[in-house]
N, C-alpha and C. Protein backbone atom coordinates (compact mmCIF):
# COMPACT_ATOMS: atom_id res chain seq x y z
N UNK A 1 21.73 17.73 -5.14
CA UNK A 1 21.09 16.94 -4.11
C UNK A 1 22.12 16.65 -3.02
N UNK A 2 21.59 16.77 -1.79
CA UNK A 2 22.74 16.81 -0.52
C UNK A 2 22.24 15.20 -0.17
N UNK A 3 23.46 15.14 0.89
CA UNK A 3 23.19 13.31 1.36
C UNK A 3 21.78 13.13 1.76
N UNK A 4 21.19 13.72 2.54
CA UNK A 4 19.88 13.51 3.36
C UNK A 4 18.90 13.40 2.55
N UNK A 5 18.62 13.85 0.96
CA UNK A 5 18.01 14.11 0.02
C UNK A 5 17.80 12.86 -0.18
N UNK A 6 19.31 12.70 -0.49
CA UNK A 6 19.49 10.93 -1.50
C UNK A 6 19.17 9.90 -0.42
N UNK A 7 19.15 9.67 0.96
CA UNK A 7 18.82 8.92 1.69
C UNK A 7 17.51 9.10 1.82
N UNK A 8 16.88 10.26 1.63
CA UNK A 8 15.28 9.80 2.04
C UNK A 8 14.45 9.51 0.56
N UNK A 9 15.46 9.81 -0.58
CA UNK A 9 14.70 9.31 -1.73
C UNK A 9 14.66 7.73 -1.75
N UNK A 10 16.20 7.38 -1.36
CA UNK A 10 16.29 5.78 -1.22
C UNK A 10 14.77 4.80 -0.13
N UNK A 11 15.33 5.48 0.75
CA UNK A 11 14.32 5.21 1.68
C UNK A 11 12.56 4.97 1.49
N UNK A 12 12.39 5.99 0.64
CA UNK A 12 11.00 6.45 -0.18
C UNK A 12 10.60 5.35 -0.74
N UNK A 13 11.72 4.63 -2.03
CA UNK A 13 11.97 4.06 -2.85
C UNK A 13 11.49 2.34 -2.41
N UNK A 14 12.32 2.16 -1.00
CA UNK A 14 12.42 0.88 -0.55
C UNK A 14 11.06 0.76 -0.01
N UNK A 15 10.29 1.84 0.40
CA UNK A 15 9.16 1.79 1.43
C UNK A 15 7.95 1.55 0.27
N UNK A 16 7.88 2.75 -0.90
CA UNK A 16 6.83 2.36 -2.04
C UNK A 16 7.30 0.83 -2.68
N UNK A 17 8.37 0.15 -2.33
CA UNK A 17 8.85 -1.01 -3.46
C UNK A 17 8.35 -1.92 -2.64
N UNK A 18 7.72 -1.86 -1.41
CA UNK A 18 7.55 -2.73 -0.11
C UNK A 18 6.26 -3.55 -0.34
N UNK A 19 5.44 -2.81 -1.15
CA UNK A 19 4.09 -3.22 -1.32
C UNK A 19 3.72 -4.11 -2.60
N UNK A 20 4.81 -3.94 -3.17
CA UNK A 20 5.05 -5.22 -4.32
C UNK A 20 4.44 -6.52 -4.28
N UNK A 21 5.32 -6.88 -3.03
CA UNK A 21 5.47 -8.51 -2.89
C UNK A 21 4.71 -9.01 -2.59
N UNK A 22 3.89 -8.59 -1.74
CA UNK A 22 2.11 -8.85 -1.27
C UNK A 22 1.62 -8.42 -1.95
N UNK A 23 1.73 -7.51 -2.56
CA UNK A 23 -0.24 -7.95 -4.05
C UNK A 23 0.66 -8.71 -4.89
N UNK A 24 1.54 -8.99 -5.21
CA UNK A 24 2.35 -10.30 -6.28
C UNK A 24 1.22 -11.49 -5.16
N UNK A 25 1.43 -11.57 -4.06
CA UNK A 25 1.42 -12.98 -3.16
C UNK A 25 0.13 -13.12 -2.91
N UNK A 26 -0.61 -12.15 -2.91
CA UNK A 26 -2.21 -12.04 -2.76
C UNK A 26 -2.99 -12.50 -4.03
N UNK A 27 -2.24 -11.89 -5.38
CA UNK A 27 -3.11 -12.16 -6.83
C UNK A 27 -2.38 -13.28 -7.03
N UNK A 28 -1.45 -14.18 -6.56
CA UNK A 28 -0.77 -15.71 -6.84
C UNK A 28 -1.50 -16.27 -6.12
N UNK A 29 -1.63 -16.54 -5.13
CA UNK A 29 -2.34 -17.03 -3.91
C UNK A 29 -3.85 -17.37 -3.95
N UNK A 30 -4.63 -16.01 -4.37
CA UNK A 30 -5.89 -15.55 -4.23
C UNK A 30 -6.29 -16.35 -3.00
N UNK A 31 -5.54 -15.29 -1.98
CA UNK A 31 -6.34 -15.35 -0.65
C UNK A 31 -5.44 -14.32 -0.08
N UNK A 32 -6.09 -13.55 0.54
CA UNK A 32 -6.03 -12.69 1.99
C UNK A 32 -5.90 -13.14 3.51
N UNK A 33 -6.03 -14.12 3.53
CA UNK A 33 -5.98 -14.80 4.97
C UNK A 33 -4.94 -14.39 5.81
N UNK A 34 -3.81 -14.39 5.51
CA UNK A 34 -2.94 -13.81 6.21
C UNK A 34 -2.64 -12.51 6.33
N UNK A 35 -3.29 -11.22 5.99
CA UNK A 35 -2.98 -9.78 6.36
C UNK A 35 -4.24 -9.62 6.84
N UNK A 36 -4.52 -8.33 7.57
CA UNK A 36 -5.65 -8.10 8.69
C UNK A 36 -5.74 -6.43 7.49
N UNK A 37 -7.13 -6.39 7.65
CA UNK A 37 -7.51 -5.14 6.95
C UNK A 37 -7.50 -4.10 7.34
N UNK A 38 -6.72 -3.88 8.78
CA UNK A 38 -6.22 -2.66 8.96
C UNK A 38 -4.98 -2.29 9.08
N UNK A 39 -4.07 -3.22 8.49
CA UNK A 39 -2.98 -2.60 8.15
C UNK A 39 -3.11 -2.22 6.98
N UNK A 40 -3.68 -2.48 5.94
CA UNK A 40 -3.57 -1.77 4.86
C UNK A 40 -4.22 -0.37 4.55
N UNK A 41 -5.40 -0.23 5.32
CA UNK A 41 -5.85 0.86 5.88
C UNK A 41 -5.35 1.61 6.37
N UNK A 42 -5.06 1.25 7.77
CA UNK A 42 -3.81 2.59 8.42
C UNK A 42 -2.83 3.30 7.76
N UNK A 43 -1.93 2.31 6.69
CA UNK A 43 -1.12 2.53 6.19
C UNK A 43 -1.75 3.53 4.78
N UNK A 44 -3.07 3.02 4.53
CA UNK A 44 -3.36 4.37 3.14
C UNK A 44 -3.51 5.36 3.83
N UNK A 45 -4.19 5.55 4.65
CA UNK A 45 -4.32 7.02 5.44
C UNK A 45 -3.48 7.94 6.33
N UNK A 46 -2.32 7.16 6.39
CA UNK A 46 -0.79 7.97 6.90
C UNK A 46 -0.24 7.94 5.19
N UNK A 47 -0.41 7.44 4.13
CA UNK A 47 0.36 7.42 3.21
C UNK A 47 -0.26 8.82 2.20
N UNK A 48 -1.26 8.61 2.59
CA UNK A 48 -2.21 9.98 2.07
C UNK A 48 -2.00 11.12 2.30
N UNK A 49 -2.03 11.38 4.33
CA UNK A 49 -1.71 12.24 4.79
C UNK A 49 -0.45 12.89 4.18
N UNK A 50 0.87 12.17 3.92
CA UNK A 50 2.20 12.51 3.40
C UNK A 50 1.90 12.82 2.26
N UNK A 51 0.78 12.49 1.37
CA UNK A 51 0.90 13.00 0.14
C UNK A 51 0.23 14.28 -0.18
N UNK A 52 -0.64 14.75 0.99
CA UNK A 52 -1.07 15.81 1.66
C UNK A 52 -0.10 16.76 1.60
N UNK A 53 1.13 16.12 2.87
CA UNK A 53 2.04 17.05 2.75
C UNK A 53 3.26 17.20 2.11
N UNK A 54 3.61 16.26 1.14
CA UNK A 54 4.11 16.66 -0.06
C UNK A 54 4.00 17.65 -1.24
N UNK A 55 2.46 17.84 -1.66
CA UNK A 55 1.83 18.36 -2.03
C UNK A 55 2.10 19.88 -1.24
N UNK A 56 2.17 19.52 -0.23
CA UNK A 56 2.04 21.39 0.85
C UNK A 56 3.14 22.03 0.69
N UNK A 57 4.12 20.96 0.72
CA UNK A 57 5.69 21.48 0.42
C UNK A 57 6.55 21.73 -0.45
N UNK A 58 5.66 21.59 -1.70
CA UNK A 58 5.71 20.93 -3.43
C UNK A 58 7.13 20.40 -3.67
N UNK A 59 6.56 19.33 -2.50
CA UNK A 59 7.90 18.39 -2.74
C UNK A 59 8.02 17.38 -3.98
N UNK A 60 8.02 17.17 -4.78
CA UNK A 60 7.73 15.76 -5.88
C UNK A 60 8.00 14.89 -5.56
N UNK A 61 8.95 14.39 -4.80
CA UNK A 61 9.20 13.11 -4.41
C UNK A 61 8.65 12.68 -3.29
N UNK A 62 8.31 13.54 -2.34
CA UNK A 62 7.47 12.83 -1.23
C UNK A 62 5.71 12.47 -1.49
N UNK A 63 5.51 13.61 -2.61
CA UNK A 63 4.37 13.86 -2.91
C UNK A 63 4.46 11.96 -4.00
N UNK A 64 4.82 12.02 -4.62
CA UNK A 64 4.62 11.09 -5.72
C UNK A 64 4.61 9.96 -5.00
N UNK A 65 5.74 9.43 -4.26
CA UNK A 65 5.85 8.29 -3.53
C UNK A 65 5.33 7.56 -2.86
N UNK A 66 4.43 8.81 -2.01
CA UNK A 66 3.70 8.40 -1.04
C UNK A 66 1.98 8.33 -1.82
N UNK A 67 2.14 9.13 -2.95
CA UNK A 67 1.18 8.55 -3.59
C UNK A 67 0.38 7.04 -4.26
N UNK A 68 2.13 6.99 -4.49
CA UNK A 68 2.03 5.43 -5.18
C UNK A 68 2.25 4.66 -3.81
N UNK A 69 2.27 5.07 -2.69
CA UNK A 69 2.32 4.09 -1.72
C UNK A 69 0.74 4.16 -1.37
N UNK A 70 -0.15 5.32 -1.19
CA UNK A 70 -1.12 5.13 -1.26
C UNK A 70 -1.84 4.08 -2.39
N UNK A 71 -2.14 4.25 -3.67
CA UNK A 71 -2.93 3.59 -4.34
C UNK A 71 -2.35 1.85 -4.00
N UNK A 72 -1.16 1.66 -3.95
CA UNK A 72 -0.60 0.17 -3.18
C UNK A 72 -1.50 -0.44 -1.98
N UNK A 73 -1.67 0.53 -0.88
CA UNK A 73 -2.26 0.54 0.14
C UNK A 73 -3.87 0.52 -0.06
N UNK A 74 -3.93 0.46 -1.23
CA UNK A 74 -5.76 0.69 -1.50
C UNK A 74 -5.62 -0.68 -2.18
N UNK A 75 -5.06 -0.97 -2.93
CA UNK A 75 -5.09 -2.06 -3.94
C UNK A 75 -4.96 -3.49 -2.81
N UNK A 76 -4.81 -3.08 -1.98
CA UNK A 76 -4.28 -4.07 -0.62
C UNK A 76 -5.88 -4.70 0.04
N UNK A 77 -6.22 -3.25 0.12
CA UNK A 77 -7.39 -3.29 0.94
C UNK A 77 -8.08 -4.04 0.14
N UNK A 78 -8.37 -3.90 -1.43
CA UNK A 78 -9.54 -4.08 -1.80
C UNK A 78 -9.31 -5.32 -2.53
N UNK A 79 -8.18 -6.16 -2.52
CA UNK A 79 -7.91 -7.48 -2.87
C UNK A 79 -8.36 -7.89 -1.29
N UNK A 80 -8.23 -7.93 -0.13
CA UNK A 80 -8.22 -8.15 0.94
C UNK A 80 -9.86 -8.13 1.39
N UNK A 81 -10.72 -7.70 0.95
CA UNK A 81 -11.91 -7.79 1.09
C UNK A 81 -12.46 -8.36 -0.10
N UNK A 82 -11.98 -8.14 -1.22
CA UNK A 82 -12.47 -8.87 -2.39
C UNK A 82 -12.35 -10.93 -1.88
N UNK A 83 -11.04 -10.98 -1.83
CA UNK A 83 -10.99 -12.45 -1.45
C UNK A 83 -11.67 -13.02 -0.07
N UNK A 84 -11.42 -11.95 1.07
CA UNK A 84 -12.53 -12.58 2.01
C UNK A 84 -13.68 -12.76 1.80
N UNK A 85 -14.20 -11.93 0.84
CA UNK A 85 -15.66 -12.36 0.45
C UNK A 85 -15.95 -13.50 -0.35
N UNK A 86 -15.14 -13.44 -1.33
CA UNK A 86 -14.91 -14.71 -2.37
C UNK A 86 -14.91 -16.25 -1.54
N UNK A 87 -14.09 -15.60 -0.41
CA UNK A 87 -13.95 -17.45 0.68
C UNK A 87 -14.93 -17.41 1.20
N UNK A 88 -15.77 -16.12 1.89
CA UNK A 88 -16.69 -16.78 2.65
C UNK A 88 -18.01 -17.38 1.89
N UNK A 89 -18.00 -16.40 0.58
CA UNK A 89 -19.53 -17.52 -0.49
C UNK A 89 -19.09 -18.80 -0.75
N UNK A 90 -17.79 -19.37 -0.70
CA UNK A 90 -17.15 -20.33 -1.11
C UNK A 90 -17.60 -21.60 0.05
N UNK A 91 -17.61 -20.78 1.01
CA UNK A 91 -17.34 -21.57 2.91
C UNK A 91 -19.42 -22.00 2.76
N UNK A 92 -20.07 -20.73 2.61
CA UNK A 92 -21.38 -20.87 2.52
C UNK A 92 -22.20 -21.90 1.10
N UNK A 93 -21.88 -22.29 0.32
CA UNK A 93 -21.83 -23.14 -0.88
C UNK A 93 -21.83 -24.69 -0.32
N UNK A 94 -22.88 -25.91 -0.46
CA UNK A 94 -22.90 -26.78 0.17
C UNK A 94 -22.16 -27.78 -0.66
């Protein structure tokens, strides 16, 4: 493995480890209020795309990474609409 290898595995690493802390803070919390549902969106569908082309390049590490950055990026979304819905029957409840 040459330097550029090991820097974009690191890199990979820090970017899939990124999505941690917010579904930790979302399933502690149980609320979404503070992220907007298209960042988590945008971000599955560029994270996809890469796993697209990981896959094209049979790269494993870009392919895998960006995989698990995808399903992160889904798990985002769908806590993120799960709890907005949850608040708003909550808001509608007399």
């Amino acid at each position: 493995m040459d330097l550029y290898s090991g820097i974009g595995i690191f890199g990979s690493l820090l970017l899939a480890g990124a999505f941690l802390p917010q579904c930790y803070r979302l399933l502690k919390r149980k609320s979404a209020k503070d992220i907007s549902l298209y960042y988590p969106l945008v971000l599955s569908v560029g994270s996809f795309c890469l796993t697209v082309y990981g896959y094209g390049i049979r790269d494993v590490i870009v392919f895998t990474l960006n995989l698990y950055a995808t399903f992160c990026n889904v798990e985002l979304m769908l806590l993120k609409i799960y709890y907005d819905r949850k608040e708003m029957a909550a808001a509608r409840q007399p």
